[in-house]
PDB file of N, CA and C in Angstrom:
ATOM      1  N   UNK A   1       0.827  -1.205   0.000  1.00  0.00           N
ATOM      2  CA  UNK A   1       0.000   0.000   0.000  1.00  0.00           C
ATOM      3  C   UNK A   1       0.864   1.259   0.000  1.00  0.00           C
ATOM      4  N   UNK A   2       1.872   1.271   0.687  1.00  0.00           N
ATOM      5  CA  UNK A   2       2.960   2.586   0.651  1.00  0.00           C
ATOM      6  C   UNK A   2       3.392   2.764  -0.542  1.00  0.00           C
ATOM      7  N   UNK A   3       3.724   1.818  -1.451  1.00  0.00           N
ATOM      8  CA  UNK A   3       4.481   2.365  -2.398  1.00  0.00           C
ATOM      9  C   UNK A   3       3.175   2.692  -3.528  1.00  0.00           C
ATOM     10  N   UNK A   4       2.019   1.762  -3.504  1.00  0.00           N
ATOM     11  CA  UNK A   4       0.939   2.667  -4.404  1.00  0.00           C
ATOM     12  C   UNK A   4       0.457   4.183  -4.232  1.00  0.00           C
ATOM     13  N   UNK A   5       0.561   4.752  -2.623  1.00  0.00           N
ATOM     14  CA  UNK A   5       0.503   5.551  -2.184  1.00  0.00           C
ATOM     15  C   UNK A   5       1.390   6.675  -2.780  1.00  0.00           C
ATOM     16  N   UNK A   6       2.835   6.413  -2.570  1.00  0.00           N
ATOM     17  CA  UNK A   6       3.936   7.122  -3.348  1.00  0.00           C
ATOM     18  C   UNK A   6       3.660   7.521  -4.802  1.00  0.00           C
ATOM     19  N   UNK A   7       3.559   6.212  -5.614  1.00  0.00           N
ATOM     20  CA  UNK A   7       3.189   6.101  -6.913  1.00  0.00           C
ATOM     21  C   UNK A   7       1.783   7.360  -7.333  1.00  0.00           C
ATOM     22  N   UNK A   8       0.860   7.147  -6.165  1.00  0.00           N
ATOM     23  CA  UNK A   8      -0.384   8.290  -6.559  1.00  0.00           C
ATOM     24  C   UNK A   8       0.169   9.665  -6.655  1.00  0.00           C
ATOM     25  N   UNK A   9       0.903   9.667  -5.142  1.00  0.00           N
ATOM     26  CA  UNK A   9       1.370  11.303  -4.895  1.00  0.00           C
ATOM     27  C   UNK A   9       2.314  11.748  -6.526  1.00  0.00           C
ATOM     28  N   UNK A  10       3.154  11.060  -6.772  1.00  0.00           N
ATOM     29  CA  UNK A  10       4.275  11.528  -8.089  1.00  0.00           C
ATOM     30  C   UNK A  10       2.870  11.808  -9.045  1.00  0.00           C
ATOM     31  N   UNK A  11       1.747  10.949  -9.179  1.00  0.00           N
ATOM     32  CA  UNK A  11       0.969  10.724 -10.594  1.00  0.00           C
ATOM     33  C   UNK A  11       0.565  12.415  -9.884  1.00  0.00           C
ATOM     34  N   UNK A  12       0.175  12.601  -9.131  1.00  0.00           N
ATOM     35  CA  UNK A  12      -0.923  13.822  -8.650  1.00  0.00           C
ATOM     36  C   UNK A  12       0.032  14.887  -8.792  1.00  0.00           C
ATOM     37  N   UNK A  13       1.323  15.079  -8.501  1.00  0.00           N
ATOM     38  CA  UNK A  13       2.401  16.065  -8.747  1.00  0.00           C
ATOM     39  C   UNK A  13       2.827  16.590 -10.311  1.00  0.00           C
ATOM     40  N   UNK A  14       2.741  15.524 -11.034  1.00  0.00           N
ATOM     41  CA  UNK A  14       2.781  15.491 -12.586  1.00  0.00           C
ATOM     42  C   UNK A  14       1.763  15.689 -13.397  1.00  0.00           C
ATOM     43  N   UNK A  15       0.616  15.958 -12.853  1.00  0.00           N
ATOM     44  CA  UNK A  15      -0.727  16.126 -13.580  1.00  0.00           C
ATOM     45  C   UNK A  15      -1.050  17.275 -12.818  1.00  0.00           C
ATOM     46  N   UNK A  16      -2.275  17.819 -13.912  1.00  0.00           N
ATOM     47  CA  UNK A  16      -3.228  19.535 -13.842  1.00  0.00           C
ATOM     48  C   UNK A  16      -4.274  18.806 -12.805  1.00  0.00           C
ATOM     49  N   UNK A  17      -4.170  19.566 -11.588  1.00  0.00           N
ATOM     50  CA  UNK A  17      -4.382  19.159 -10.464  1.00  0.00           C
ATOM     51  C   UNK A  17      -6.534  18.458 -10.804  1.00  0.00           C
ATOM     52  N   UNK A  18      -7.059  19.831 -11.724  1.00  0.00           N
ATOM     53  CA  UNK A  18      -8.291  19.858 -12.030  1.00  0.00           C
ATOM     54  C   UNK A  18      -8.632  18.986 -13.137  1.00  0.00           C
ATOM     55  N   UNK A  19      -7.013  17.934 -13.624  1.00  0.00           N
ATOM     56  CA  UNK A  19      -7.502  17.233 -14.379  1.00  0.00           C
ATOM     57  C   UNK A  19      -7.600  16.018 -14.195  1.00  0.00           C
ATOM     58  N   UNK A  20      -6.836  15.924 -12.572  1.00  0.00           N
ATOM     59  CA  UNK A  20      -6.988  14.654 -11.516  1.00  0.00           C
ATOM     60  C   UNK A  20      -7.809  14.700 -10.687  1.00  0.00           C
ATOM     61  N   UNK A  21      -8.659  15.415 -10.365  1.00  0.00           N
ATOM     62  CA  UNK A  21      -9.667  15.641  -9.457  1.00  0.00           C
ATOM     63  C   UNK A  21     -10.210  14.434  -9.585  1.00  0.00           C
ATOM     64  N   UNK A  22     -11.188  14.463 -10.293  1.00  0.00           N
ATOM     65  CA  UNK A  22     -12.101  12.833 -10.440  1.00  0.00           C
ATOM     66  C   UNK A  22     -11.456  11.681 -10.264  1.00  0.00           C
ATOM     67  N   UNK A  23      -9.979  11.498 -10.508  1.00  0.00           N
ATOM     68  CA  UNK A  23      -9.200  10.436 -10.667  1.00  0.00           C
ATOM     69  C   UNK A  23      -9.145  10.120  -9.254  1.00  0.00           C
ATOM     70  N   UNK A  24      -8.884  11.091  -8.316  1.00  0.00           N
ATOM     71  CA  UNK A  24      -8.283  11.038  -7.079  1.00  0.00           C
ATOM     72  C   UNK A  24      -9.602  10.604  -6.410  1.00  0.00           C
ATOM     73  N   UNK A  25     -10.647  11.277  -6.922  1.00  0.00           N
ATOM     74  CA  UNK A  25     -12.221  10.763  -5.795  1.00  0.00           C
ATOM     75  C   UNK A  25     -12.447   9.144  -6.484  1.00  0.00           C
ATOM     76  N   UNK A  26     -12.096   9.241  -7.234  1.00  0.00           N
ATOM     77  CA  UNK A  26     -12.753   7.547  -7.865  1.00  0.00           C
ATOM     78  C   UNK A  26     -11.157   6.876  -7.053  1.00  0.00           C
ATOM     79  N   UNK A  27     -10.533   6.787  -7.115  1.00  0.00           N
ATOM     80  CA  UNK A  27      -9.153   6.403  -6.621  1.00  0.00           C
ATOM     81  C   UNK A  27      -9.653   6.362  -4.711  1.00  0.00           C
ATOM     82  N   UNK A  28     -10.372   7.286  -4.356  1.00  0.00           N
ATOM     83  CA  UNK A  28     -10.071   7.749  -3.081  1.00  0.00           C
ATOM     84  C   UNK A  28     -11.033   6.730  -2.669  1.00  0.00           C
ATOM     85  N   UNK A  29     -12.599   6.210  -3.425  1.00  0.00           N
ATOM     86  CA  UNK A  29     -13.495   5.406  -3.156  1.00  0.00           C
ATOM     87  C   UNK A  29     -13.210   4.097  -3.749  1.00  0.00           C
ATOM     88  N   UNK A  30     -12.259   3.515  -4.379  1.00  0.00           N
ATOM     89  CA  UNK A  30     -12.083   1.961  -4.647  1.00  0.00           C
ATOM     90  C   UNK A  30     -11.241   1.537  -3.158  1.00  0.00           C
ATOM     91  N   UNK A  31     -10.357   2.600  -3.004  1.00  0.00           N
ATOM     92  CA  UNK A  31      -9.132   2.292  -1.567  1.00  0.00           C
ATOM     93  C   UNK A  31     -10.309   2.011  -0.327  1.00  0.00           C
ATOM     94  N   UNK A  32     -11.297   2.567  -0.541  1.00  0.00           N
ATOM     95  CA  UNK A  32     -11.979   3.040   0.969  1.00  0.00           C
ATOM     96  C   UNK A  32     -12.682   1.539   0.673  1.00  0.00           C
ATOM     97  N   UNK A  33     -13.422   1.580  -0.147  1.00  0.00           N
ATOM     98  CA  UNK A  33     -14.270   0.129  -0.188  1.00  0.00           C
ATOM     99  C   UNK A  33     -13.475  -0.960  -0.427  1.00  0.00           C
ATOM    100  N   UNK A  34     -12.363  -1.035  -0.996  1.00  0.00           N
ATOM    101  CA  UNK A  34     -11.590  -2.392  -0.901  1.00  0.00           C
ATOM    102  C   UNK A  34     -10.936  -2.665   0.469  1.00  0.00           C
ATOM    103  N   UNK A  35     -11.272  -1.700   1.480  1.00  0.00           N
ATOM    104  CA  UNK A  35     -10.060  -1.909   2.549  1.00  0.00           C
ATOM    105  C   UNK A  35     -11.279  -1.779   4.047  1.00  0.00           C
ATOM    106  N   UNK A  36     -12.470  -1.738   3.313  1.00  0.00           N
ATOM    107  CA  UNK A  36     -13.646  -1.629   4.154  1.00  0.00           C
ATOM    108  C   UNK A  36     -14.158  -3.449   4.408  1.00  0.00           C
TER     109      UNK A  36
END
């Protein structure tokens, strides 16, 4: 999980923040329900 974690932060640093938005909420709700 840490290093997917890492891996998100670089993807989210390298991308137009408003063009990861959705990525990060759909991203933010597979983590929450797979770990629920």
């Amino acid at each position: 999980d840490g290093l997917l974690s890492s891996h998100d932060k670089l993807k989210v640093l390298s991308a137009p923040p408003a063009e990861m938005l959705p990525v990060l909420l759909a991203d933010s709700t597979k983590v929450s329900f797979i770990r629920s």
